[in-house]
N, C-alpha and C. Protein backbone atom coordinates (compact mmCIF):
# COMPACT_ATOMS: atom_id res chain seq x y z
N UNK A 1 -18.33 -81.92 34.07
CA UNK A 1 -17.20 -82.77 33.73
C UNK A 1 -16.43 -83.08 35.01
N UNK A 2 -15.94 -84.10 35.10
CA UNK A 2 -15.23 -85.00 36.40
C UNK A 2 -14.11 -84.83 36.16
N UNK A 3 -13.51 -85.47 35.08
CA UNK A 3 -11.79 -85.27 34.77
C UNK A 3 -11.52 -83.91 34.01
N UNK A 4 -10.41 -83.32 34.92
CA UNK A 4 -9.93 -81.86 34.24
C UNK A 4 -9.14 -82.68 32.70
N UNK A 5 -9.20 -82.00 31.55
CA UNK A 5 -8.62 -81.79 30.29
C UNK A 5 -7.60 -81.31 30.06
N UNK A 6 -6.47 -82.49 30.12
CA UNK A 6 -4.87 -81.83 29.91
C UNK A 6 -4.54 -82.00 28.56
N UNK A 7 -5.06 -82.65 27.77
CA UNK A 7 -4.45 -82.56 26.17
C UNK A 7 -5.78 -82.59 25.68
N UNK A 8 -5.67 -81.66 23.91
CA UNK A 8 -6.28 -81.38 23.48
C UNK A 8 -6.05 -81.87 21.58
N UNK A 9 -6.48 -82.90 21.49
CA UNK A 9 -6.19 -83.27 19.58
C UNK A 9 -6.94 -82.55 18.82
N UNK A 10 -6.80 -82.59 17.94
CA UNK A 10 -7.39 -82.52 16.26
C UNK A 10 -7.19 -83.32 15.36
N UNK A 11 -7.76 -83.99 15.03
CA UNK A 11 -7.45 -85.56 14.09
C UNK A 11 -8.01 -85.07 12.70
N UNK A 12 -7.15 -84.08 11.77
CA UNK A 12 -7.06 -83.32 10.89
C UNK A 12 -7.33 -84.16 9.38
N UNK A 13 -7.53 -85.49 9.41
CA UNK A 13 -7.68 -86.43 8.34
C UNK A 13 -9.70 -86.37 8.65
N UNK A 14 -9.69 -86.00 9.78
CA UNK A 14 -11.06 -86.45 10.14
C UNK A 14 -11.72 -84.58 10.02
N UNK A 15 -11.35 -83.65 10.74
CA UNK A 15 -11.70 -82.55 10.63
C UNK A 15 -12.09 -81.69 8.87
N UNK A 16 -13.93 -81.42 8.91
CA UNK A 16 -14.21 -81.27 7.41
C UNK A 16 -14.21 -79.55 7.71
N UNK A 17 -13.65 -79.41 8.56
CA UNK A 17 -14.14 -77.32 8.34
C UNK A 17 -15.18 -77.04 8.88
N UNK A 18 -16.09 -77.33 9.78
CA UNK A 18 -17.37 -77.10 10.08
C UNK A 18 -17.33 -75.84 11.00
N UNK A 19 -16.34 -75.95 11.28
CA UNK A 19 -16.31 -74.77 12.43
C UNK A 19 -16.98 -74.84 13.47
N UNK A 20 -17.57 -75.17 14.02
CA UNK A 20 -18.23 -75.36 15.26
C UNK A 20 -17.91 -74.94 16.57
N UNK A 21 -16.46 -75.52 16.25
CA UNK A 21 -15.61 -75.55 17.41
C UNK A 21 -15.07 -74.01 17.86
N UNK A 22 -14.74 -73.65 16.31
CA UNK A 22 -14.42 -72.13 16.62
C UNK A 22 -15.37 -71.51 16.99
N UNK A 23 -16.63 -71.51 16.51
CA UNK A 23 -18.11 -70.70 17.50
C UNK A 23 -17.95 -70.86 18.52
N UNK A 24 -18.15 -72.09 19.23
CA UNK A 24 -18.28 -72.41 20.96
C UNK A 24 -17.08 -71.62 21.61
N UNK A 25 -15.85 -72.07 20.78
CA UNK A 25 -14.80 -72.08 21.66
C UNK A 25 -13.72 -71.28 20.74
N UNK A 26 -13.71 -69.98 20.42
CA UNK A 26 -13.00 -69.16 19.56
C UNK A 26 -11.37 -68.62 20.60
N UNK A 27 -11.53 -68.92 21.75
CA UNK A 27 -10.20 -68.79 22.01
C UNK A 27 -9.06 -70.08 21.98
N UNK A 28 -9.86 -71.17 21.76
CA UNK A 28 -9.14 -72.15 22.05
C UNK A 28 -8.62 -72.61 20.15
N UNK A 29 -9.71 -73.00 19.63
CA UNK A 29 -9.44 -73.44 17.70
C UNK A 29 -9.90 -72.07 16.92
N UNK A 30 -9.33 -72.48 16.06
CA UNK A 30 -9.36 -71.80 14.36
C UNK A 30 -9.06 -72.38 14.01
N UNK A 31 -9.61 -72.00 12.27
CA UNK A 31 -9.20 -72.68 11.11
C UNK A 31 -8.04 -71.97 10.83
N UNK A 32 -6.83 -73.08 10.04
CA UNK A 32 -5.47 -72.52 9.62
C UNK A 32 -5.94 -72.52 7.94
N UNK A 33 -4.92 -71.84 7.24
CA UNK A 33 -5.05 -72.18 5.55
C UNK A 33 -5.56 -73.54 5.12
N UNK A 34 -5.85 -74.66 5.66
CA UNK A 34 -6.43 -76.01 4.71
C UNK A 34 -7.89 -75.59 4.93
N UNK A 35 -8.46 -74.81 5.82
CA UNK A 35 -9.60 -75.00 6.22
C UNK A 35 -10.10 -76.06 7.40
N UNK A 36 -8.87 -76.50 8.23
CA UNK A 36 -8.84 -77.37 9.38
C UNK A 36 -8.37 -76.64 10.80
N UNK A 37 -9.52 -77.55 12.07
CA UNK A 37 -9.09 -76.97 12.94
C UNK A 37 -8.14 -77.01 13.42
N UNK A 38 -7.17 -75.92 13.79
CA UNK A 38 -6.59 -76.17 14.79
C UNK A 38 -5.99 -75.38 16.54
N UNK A 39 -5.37 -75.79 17.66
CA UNK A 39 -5.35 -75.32 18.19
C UNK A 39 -4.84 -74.07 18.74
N UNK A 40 -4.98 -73.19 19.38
CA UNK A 40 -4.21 -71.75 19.22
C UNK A 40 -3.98 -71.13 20.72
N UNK A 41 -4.80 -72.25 21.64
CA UNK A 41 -4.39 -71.57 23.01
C UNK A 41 -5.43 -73.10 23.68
N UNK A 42 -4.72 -74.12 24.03
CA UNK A 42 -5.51 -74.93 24.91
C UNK A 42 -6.18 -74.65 26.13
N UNK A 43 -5.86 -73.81 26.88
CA UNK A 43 -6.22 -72.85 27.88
C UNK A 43 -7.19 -71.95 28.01
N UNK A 44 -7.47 -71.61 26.23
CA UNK A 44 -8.25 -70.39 26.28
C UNK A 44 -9.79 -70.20 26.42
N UNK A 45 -10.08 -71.10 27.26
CA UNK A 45 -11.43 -71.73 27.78
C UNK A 45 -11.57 -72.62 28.45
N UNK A 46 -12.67 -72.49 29.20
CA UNK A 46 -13.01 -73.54 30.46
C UNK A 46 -13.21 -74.81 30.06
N UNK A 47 -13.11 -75.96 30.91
CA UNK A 47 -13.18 -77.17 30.38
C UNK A 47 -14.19 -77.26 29.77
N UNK A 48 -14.88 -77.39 30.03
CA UNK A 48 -16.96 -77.07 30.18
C UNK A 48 -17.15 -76.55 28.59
N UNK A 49 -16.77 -75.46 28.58
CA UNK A 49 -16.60 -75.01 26.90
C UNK A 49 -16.30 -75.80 25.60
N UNK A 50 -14.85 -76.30 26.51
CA UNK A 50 -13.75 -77.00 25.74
C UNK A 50 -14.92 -78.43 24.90
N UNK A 51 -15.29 -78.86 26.21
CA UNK A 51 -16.08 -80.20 25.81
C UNK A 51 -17.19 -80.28 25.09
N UNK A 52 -17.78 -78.92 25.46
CA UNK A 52 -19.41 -78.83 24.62
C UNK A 52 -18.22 -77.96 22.92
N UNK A 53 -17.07 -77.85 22.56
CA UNK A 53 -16.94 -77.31 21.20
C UNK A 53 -16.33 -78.73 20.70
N UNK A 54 -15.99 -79.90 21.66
CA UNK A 54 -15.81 -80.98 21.10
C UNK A 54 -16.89 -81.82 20.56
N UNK A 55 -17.82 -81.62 21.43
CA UNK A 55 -18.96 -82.60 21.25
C UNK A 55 -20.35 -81.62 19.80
N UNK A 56 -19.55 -80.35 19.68
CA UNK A 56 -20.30 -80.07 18.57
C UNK A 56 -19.75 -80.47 17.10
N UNK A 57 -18.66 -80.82 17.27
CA UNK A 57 -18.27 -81.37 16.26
C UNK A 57 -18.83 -82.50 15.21
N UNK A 58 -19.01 -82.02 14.33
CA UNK A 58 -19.78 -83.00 13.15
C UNK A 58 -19.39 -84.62 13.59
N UNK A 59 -17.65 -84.11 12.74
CA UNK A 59 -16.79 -85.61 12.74
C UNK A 59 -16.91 -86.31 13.90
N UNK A 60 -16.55 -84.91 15.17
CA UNK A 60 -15.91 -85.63 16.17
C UNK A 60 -14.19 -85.96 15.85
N UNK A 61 -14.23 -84.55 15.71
CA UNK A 61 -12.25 -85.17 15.10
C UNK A 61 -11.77 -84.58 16.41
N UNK A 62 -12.46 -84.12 17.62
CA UNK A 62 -11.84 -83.59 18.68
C UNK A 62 -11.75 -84.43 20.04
N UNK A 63 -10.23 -85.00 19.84
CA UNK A 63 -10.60 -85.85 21.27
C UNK A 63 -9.70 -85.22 22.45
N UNK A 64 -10.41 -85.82 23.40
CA UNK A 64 -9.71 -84.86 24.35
C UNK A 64 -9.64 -86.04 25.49
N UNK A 65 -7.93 -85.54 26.31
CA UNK A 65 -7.72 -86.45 27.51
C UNK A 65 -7.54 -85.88 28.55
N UNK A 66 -7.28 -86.99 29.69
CA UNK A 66 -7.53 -86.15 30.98
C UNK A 66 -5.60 -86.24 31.35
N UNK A 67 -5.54 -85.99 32.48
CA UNK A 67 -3.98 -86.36 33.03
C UNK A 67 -3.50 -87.32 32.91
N UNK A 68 -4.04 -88.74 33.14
CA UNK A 68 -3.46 -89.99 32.96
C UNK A 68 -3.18 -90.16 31.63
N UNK A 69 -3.92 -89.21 30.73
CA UNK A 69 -3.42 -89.54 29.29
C UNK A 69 -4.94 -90.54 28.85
N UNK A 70 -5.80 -90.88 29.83
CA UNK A 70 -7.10 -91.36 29.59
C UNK A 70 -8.02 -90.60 28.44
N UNK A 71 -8.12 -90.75 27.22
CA UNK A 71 -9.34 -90.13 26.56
C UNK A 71 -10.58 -89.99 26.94
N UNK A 72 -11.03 -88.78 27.30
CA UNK A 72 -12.57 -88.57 28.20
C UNK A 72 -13.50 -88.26 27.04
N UNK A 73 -12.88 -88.12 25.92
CA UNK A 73 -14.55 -87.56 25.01
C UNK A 73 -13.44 -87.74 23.41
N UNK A 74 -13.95 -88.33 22.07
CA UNK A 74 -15.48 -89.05 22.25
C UNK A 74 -15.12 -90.45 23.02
C-alpha cells in the first residue's frame, strides 16, 4: 500500500455480519449487539492488515481513506 490510512468507515446499512474483518483484523473491528461491524481501535493493526480485512469483506462496507481525506479502497 502507497497511501498510509487515516480514517477508517463502516457503512453499517451495507455491513451483513460476515465477520471477516474481525478474523483478519481482530484488534481493529468487532461485532457490536446488531451483529455489525464496528470499530474498536483504528490503530490496532498495520495498514497492510487493515486493507486485506477491508478487501475481505463480502459487502465491501469497509472504506477506507488516506490523509487528504482521498478514499483508497474500495
Amino acid at each position: 500500500m502507497t497511501k498510509k490510512i487515516a480514517k477508517i468507515v463502516v457503512d453499517r446499512d451495507l455491513c451483513i455480519g460476515a465477520a471477516p474483518c474481525v478474523t483478519v483484523a481482530p484488534g481493529v473491528f468487532q461485532l457490536d449487539e446488531e451483529n455489525k461491524a464496528i470499530i474498536v481501535d483504528a490503530k490496532g493493526a498495520d495498514d497492510d492488515t487493515i486493507l486485506l480485512a477491508a478487501e475481505s469483506c463480502p459487502v465491501q462496507a469497509i472504506l477506507l481513506y488516506d490523509e487528504d481525506g482521498e478514499q483508497i479502497y474500495p
